[in-house]
Protein backbone atom coordinates (compact mmCIF):
# COMPACT_ATOMS: atom_id res chain seq x y z
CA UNK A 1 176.26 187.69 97.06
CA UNK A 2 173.39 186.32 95.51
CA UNK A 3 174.79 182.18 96.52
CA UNK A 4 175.29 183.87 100.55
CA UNK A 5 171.53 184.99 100.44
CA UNK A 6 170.61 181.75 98.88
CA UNK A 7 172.54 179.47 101.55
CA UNK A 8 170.82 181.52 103.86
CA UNK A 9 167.68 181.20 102.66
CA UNK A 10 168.60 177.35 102.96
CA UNK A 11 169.44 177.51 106.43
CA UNK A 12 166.25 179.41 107.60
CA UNK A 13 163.95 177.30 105.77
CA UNK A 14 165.62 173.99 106.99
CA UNK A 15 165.52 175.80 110.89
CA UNK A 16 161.50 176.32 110.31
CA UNK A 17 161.61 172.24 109.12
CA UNK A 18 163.05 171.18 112.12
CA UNK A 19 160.71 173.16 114.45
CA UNK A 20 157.66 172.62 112.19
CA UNK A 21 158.20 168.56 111.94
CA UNK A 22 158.45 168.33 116.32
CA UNK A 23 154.98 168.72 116.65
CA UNK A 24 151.72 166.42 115.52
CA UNK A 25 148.49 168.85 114.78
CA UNK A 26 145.08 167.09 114.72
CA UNK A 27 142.42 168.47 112.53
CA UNK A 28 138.85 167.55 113.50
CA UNK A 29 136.02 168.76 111.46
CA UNK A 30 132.82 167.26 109.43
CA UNK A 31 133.35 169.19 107.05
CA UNK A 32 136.17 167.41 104.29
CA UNK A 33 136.80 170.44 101.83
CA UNK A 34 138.05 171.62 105.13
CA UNK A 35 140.20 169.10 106.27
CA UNK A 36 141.70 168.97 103.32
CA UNK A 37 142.13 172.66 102.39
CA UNK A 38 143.97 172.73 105.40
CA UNK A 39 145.94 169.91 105.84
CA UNK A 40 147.36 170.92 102.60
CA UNK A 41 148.67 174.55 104.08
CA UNK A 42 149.97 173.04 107.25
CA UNK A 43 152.04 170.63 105.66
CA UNK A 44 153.80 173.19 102.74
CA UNK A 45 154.65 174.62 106.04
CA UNK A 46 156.23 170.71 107.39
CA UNK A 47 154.14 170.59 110.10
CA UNK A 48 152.75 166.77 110.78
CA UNK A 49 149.14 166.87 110.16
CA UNK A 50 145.92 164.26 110.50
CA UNK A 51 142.36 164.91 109.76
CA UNK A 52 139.47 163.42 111.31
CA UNK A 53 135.50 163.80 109.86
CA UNK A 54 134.20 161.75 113.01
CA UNK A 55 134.73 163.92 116.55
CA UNK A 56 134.95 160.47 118.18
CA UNK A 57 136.82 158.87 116.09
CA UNK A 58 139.52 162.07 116.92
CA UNK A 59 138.77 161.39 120.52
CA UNK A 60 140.31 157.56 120.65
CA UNK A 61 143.37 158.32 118.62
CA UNK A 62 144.02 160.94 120.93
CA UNK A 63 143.99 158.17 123.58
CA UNK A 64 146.10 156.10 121.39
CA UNK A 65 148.73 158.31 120.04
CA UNK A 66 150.12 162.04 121.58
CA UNK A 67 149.33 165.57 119.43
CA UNK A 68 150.30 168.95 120.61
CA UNK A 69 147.86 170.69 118.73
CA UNK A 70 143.67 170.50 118.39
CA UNK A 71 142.27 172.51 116.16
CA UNK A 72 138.53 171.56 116.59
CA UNK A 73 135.17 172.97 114.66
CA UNK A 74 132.21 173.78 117.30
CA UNK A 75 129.34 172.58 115.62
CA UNK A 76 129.74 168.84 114.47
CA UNK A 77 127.78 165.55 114.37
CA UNK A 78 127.42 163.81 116.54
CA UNK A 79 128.51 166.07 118.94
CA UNK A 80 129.73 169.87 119.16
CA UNK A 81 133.29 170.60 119.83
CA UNK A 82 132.61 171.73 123.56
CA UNK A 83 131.56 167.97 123.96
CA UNK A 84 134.56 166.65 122.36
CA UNK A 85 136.79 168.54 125.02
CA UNK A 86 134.92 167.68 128.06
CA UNK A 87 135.86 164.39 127.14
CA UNK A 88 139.76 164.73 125.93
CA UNK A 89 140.02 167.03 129.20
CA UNK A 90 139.43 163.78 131.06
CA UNK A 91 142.39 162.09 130.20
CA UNK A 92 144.86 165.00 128.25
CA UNK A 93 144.93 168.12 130.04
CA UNK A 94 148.24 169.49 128.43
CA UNK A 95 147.56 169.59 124.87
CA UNK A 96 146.61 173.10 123.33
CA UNK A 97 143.36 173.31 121.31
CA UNK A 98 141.95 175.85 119.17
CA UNK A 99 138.32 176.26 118.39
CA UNK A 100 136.95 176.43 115.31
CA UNK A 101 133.54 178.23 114.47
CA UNK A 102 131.17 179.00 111.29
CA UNK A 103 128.51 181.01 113.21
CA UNK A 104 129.78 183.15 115.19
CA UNK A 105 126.19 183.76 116.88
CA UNK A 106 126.16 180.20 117.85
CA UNK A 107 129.86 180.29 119.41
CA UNK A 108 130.29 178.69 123.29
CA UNK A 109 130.15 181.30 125.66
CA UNK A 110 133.67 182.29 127.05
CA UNK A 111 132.64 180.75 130.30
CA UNK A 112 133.25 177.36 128.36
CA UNK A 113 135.73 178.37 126.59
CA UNK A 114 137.51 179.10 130.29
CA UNK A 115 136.28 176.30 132.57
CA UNK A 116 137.45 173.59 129.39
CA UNK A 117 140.78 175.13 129.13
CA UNK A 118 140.54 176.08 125.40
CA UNK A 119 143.21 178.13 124.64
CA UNK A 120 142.18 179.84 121.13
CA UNK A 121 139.00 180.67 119.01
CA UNK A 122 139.01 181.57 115.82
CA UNK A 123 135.86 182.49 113.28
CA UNK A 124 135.88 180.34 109.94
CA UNK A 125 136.77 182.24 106.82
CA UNK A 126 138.18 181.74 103.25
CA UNK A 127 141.39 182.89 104.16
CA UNK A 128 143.05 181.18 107.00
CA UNK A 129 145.51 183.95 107.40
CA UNK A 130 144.27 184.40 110.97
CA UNK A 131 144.29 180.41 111.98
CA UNK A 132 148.06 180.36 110.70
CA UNK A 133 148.95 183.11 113.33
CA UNK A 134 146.62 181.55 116.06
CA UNK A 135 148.90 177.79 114.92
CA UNK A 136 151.83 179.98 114.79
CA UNK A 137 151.70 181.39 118.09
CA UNK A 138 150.27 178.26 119.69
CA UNK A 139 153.58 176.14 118.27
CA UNK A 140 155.51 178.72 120.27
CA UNK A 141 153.61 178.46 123.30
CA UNK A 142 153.82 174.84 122.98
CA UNK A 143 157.69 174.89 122.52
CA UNK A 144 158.16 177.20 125.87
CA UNK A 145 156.38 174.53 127.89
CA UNK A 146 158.27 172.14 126.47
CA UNK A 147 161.25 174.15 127.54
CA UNK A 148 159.72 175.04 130.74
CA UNK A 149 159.21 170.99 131.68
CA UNK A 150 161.86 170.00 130.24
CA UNK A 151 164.31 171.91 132.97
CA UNK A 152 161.72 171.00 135.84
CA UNK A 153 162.16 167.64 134.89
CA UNK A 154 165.95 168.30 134.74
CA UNK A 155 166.14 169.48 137.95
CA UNK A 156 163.90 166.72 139.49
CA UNK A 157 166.45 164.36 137.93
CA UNK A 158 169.08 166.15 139.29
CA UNK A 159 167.52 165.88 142.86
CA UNK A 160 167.05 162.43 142.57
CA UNK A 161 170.77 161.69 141.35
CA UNK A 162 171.98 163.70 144.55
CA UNK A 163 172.34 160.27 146.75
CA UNK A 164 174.42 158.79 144.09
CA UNK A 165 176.40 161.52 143.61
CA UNK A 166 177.20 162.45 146.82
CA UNK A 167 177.19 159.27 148.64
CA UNK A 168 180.80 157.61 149.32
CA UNK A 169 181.78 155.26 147.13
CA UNK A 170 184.54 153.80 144.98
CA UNK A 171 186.03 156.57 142.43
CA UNK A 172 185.13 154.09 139.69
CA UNK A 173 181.54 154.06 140.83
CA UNK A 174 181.08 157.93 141.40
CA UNK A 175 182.72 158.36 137.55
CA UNK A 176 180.33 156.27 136.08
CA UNK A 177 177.26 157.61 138.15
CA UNK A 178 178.00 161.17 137.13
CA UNK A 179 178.51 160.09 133.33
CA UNK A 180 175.30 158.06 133.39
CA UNK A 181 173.01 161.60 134.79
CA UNK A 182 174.73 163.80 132.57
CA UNK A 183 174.16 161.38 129.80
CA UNK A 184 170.15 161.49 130.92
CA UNK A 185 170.37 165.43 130.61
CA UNK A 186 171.34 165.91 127.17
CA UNK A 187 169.99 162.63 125.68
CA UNK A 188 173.31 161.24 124.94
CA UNK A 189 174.89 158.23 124.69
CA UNK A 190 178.80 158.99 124.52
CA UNK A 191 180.89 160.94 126.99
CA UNK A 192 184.00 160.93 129.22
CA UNK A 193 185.53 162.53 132.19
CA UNK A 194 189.74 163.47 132.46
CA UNK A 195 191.61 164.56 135.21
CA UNK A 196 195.16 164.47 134.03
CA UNK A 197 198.28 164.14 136.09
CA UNK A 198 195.64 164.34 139.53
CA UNK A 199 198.44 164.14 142.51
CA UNK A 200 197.36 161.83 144.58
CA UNK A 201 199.91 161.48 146.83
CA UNK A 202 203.36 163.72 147.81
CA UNK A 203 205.09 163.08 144.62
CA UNK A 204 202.62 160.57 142.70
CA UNK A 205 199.86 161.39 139.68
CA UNK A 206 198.41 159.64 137.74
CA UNK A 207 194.94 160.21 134.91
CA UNK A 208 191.67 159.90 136.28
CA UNK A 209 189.39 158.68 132.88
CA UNK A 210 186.49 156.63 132.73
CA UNK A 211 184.16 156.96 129.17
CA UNK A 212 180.51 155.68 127.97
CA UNK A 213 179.78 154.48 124.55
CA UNK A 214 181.84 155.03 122.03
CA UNK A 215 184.79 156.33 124.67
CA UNK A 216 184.52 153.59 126.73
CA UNK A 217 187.99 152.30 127.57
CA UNK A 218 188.03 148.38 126.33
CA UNK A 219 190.89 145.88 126.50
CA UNK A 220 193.59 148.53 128.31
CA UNK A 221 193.09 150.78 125.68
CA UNK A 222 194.43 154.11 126.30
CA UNK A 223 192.35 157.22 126.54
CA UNK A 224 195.24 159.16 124.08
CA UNK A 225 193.87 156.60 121.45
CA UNK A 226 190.04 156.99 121.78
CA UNK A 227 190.11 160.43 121.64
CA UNK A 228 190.32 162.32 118.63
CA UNK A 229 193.04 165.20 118.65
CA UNK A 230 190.81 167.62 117.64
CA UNK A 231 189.14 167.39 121.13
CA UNK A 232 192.33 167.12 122.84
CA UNK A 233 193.17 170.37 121.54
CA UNK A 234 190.04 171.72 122.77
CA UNK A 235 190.32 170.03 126.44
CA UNK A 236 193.63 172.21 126.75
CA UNK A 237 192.21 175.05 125.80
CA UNK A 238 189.02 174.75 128.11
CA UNK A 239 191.14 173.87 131.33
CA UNK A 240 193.29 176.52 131.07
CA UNK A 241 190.53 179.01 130.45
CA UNK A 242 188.42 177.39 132.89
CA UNK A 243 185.00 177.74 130.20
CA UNK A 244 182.91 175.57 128.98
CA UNK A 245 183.72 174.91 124.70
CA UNK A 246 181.32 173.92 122.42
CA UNK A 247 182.06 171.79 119.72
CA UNK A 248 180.27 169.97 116.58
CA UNK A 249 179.38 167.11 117.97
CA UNK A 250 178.82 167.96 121.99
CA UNK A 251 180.55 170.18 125.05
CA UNK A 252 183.42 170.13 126.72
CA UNK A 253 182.98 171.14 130.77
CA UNK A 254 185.61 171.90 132.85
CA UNK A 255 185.71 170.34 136.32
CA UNK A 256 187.42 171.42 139.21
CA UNK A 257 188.59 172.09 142.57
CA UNK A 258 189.89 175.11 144.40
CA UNK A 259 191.05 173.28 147.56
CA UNK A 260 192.50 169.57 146.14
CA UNK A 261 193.99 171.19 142.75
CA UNK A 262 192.50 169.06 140.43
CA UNK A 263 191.11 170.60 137.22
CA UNK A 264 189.93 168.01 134.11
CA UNK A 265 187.24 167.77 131.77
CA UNK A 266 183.82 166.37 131.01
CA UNK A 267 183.01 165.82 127.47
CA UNK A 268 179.21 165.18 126.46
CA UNK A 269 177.54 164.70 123.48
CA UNK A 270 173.72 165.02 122.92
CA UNK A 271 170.92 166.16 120.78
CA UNK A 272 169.90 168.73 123.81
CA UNK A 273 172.89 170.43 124.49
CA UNK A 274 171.88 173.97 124.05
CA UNK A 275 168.05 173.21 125.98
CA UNK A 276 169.90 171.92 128.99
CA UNK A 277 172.63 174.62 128.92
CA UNK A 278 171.89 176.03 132.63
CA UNK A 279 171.19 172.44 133.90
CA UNK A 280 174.42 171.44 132.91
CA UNK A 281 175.96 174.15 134.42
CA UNK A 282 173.99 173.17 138.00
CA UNK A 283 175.09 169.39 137.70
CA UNK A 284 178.63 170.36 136.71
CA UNK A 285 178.96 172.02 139.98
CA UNK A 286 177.37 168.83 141.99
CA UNK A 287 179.67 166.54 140.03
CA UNK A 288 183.08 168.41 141.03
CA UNK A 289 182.03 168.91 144.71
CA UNK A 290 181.25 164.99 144.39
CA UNK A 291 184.81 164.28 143.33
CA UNK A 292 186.71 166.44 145.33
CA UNK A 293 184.55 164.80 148.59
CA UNK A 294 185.50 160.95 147.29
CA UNK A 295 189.22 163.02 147.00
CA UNK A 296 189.03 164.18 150.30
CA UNK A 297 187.97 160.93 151.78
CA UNK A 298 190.94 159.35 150.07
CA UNK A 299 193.40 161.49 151.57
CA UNK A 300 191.84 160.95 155.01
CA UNK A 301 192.54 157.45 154.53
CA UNK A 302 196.35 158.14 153.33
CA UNK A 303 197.36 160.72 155.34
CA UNK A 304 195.72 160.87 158.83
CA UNK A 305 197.65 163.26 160.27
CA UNK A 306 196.33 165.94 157.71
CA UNK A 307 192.81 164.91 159.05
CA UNK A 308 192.05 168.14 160.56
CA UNK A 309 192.43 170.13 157.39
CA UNK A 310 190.89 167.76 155.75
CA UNK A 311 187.56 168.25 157.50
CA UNK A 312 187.90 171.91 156.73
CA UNK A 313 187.78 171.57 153.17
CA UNK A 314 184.58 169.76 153.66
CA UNK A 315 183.07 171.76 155.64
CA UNK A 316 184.06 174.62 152.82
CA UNK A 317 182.57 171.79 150.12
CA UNK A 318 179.37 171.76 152.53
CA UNK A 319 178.93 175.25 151.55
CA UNK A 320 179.16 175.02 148.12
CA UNK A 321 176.57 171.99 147.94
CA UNK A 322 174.48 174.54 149.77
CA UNK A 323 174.95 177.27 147.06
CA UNK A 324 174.31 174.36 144.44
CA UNK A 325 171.08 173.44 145.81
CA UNK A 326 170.40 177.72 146.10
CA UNK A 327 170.93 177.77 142.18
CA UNK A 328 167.89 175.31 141.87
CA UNK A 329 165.51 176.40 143.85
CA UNK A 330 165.49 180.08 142.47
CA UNK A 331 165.71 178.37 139.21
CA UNK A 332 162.20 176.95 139.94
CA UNK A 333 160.54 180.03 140.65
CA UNK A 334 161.81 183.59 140.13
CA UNK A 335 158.83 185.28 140.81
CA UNK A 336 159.13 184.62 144.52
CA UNK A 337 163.22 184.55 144.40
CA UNK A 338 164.58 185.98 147.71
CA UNK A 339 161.83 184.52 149.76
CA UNK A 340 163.96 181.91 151.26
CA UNK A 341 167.05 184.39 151.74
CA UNK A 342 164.79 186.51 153.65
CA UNK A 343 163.16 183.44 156.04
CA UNK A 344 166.61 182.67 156.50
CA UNK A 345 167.06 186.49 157.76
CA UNK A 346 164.22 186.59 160.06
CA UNK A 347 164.59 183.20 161.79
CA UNK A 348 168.17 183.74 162.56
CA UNK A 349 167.29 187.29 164.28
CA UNK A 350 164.96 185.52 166.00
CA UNK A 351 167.26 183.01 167.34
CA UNK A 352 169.89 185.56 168.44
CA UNK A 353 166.99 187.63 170.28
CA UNK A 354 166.83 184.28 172.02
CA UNK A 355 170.23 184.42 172.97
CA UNK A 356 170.41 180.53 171.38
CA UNK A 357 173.63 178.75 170.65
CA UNK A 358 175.28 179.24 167.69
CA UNK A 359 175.07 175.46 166.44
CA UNK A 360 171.16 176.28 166.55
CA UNK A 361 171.58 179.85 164.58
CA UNK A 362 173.05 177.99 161.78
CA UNK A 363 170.71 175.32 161.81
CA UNK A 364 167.83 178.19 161.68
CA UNK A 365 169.61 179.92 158.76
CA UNK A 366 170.02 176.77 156.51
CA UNK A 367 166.50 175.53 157.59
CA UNK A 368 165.08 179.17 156.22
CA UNK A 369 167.38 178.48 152.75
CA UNK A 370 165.61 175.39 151.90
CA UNK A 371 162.43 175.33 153.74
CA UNK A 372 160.15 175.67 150.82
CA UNK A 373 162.82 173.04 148.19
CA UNK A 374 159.72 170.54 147.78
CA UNK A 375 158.19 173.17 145.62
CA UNK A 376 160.18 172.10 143.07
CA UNK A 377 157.68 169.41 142.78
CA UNK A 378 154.69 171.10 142.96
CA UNK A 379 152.99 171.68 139.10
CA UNK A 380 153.75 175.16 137.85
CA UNK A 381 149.82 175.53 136.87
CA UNK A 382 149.64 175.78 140.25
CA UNK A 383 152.69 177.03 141.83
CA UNK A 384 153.09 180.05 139.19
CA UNK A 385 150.01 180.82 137.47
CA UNK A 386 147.30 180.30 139.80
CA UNK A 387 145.98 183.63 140.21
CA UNK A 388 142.36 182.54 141.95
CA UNK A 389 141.45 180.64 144.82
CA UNK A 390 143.11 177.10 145.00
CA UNK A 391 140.98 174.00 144.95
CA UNK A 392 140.82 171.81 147.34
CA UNK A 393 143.16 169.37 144.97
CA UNK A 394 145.35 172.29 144.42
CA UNK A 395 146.02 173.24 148.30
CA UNK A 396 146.51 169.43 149.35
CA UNK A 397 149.18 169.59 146.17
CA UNK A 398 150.93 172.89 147.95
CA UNK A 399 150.61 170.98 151.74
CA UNK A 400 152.57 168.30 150.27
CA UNK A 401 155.82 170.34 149.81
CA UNK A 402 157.13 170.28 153.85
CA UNK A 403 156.93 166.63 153.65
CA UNK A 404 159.14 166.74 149.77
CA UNK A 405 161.39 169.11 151.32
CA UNK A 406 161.89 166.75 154.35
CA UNK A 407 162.63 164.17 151.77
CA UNK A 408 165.09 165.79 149.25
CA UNK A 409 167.28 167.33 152.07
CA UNK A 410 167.15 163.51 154.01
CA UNK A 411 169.35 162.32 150.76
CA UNK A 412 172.60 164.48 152.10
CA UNK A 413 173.52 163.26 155.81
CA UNK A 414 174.68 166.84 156.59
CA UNK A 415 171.27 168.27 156.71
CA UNK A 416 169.80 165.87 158.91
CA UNK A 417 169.08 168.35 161.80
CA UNK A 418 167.33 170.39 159.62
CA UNK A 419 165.02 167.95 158.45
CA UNK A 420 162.43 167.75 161.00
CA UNK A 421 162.31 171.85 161.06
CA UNK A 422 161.77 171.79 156.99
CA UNK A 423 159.10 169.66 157.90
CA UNK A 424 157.02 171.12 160.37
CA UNK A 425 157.25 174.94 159.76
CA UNK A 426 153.57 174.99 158.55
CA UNK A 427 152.52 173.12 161.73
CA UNK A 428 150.00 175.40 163.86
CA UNK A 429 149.76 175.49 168.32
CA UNK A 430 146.58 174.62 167.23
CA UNK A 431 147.30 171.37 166.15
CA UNK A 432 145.15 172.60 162.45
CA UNK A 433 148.79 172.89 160.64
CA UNK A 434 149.88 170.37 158.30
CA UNK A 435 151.70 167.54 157.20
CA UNK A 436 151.11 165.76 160.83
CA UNK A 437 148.50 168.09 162.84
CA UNK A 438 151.48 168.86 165.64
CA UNK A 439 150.58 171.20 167.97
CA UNK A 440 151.78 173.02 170.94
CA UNK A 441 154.95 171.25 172.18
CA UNK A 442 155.20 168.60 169.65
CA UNK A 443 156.07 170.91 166.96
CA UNK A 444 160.23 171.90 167.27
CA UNK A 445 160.79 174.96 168.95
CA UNK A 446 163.44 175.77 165.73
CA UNK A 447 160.26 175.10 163.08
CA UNK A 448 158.03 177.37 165.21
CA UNK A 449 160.38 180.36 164.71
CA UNK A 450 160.37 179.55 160.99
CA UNK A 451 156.66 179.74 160.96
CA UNK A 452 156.83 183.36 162.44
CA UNK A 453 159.75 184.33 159.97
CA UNK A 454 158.05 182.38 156.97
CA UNK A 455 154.63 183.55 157.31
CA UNK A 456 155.51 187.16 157.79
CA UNK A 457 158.09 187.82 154.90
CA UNK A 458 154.71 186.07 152.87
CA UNK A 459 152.76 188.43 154.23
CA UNK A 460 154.51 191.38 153.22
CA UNK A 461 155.44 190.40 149.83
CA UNK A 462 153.74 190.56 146.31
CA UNK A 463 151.73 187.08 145.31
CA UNK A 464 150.28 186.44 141.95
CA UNK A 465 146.90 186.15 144.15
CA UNK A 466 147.15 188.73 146.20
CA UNK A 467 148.88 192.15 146.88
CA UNK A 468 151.27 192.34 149.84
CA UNK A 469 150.15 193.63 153.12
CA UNK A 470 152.02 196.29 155.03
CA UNK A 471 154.51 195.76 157.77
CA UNK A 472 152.21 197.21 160.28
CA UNK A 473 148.99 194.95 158.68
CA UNK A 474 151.69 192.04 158.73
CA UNK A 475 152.66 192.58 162.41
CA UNK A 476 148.53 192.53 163.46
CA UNK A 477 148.11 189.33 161.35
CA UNK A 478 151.10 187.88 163.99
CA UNK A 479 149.45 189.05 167.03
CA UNK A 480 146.09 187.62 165.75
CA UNK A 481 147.47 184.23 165.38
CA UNK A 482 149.71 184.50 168.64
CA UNK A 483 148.65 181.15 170.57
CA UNK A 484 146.81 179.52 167.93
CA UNK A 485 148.85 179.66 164.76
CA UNK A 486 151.90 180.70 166.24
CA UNK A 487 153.92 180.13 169.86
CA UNK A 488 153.18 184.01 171.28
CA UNK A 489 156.51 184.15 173.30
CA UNK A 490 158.33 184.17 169.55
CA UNK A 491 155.69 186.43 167.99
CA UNK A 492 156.31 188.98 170.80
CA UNK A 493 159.75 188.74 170.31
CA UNK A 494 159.63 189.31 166.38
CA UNK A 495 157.42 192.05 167.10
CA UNK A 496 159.78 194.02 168.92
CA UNK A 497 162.86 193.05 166.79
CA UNK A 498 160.02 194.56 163.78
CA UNK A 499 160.69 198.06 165.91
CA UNK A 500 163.65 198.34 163.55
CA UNK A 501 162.21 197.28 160.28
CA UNK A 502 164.08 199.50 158.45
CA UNK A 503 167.28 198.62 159.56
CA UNK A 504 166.88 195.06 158.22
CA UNK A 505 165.54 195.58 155.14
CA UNK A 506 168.93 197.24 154.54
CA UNK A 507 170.69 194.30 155.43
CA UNK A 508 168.80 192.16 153.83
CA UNK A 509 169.21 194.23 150.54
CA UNK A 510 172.91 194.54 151.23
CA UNK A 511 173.05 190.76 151.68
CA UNK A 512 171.57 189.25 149.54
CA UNK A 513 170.74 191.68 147.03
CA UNK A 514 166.82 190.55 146.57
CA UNK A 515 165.18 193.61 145.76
């Protein structure tokens, strides 16, 4: 019993270790005893830790080198701590500082401490008890954002793989595409896809396997003798199952296909496996609709006179890159998941009040799914958590998005149509919109009912800046802007589908289960 708790104790302190020796902590203060005292504490507790006497001194190895933690005394010489952030704000604006002060009557006023950014203060004192929970809970802080960026940038990457992953090309090619990204995701260097005993033709199969690194396949070599039993064990077990494994050393990821029949593995290992659980799950997806499209194409080319299935199944695989794509853009911002479902609910009523065609109705319901995707570029300081007026930096950031939107959805030829009504559904009659200034008839008629079905479902719904307005406050906000922000001949349609409010909100809810 007593060797279990001991192990354990092991364990836990090695965990702290490795979370402690991530980060760098600079300690700036003229005063050495304190420096010192300090550094001392902070590394019995592993943290990395370097003291500085001279403020601007601290100030070029912060140009020179990155830290994740300041902690900073106020009053120095040459100059206080409020004018040693003014300065690091100029060219760092992520990393966390804490304030330091002696005097408490002499302390910045929390104006400062606001308008620099500063995200702790903390009163000197013999004990530091209080410093270690402010360093505590600003490590924490500091490893969420990490978190938080590092699936942005994730998702970003994923994005930006999306030509070469779903552009046609030779199997070979596509394999070692999909290994490279997922490589990129977990910070890996070794992996391999298998799709064993793939039928390829009435009759014929044949093993799909291509491997990076250490699994690459050099002269002829089989993949039965680079992989390790132990895994091949584990590939059985996770294709029949159908769920991801983990192992040791990395992951084993089922791929497959519901329509073509194939089912094989990837195998990745990584040192951020676990942190890039839920991408891996979004690029698995993207990687087997991939293959089963190069799949598809193949059996165009073999059999023609299956051709008319064939285009079925990827019209069904259209749908599922759709529902891909879905995953990551409510991954990028839950707090206004359900927007886009809704847009997508308005603009099609719309378009059926208008008695339009049903090509049209389909392009207005995919065009309301992805009409705000470029946000998944926009920083989440000011996407998320801006909860005052935006600056004029800011709202040029947010009137970027149409145009980012326009350009992700460009990469797949399938949404093509939808492009241009991404694009313009913020354009105004007015011609005062944005990206372009459109107005009147040079803005699609399609991204003019999205503006109506977009701007209302805003309206109406919570923001972190402002509450939402009523249906009735929402409906007077349309008729204001009828013939200047919006076309009136849609607005006075919307208004009277808004007669039965009710009714769609219970639709909506049984739809897509938003509320």
């Amino acid at each position: 019993m007593h060797l279990l708790l001991f192990l354990l104790g092991v364990i836990m302190r090695r965990k702290q270790m490795d979370l402690t020796s991530k980060y760098k902590i600079m300690v700036v203060d003229d005063e050495v005893g304190i420096i010192d005292t300090l550094s001392v504490i902070l590394k019995r507790r592993s943290y990395s830790c370097t003291g500085f006497v001279n403020p601007l001194d601290a100030v070029e190895e912060l140009k020179r080198e990155h830290y994740d933690l300041l902690i900073l005394d106020y009053l120095m010489n040459p100059i206080h701590g409020d004018k040693v952030v003014e300065m690091i704000r100029e060219f760092d604006k992520d990393i966390y500082i804490l304030l330091l002060t002696g005097h408490k009557d002499l302390a910045p006023p929390l104006e400062t401490i606001k308008s620099l950014e500063i995200q702790g203060y903390c009163e000197k004192s013999d004990k530091f008890d209080q410093l270690l929970l402010l360093i505590e809970s600003a490590i924490k802080s500091i490893e969420q954002m990490r978190t938080i960026n590092k699936f942005k940038n994730g998702l970003n990457k994923i994005f930006e793989a999306a030509p070469n992953i779903y552009k046609l090309q030779p199997l070979e090619n596509l394999l070692q595409n999909i290994l490279i990204e997922i490589l990129f995701l977990v910070n890996g260097k070794n992996a391999f896809i298998l799709i064993e005993n793939f039928q390829i033709w009435e009759g014929l199969c044949k093993n799909i396997y291509k491997g990076i690194g250490k699994y690459e396949a050099k002269n002829n070599k089989s993949y039965e003798d680079i992989i390790d039993e132990y895994i091949k064990v584990h590939i059985d077990i996770a294709k029949k199952s159908k769920q991801e494994i983990r192992l040791e050393k990395g992951i084993i990821l089922p791929i497959s296909d519901k329509y073509i029949g194939f089912n094989g593995v990837i195998y990745v290992e990584g040192n951020e496996i676990d942190e890039s659980s839920k991408l891996l799950n979004i690029f698995i997806n993207q990687a087997s609709i991939s293959l089963s499209n190069v799949f598809l194409h193949e059996l165009v080319n073999r059999k023609n006179q299956e051709i008319t299935w064939t285009f079925d199944q990827l019209k069904a695989n259209y749908v599922d890159t759709i529902e891909v794509l879905r995953q990551a853009v409510d991954a990028k911002d839950v707090y206004t998941r359900g927007h886009s479902d809704r847009v997508a609910y308005y603009a099609v009523e719309i378009g059926n009040a208008l008695e339009l065609p049903e090509s049209q109705i389909e392009l207005l319901r995919i065009s309301g799914i992805f009409h705000d995707i470029g946000k998944i570029g926009v920083p989440d300081s000011i996407l998320l958590n801006k909860t005052g007026k935006l600056t004029e930096s800011e709202y040029n950031e947010i009137k970027k998005h149409p145009v980012k939107s326009a350009q992700i959805l460009s990469a797949i030829s399938r949404f093509k149509d939808i492009v241009p009504v991404v694009k313009y559904h913020h354009e105004r009659i007015d011609g005062k919109g944005y990206p372009e200034g459109l107005k009147g008839d040079q803005i699609p008629f399609l991204a003019k009912i999205l503006a109506v079905a977009d701007s209302f479902d805003a309206m109406i719904s919570d923001r972190l800046y402002r509450p939402k307005l009523s249906v009735d406050e929402a409906k007077k906000q349309l008729i204001k802007g009828a013939g200047t922000q919006f076309d009136k001949d849609i607005v006075d349609i919307f208004i009277k589908l808004l007669d039965n409010f009710d009714r769609m909100a219970s639709e909506i809810a049984d739809t897509y289960c938003t509320a």
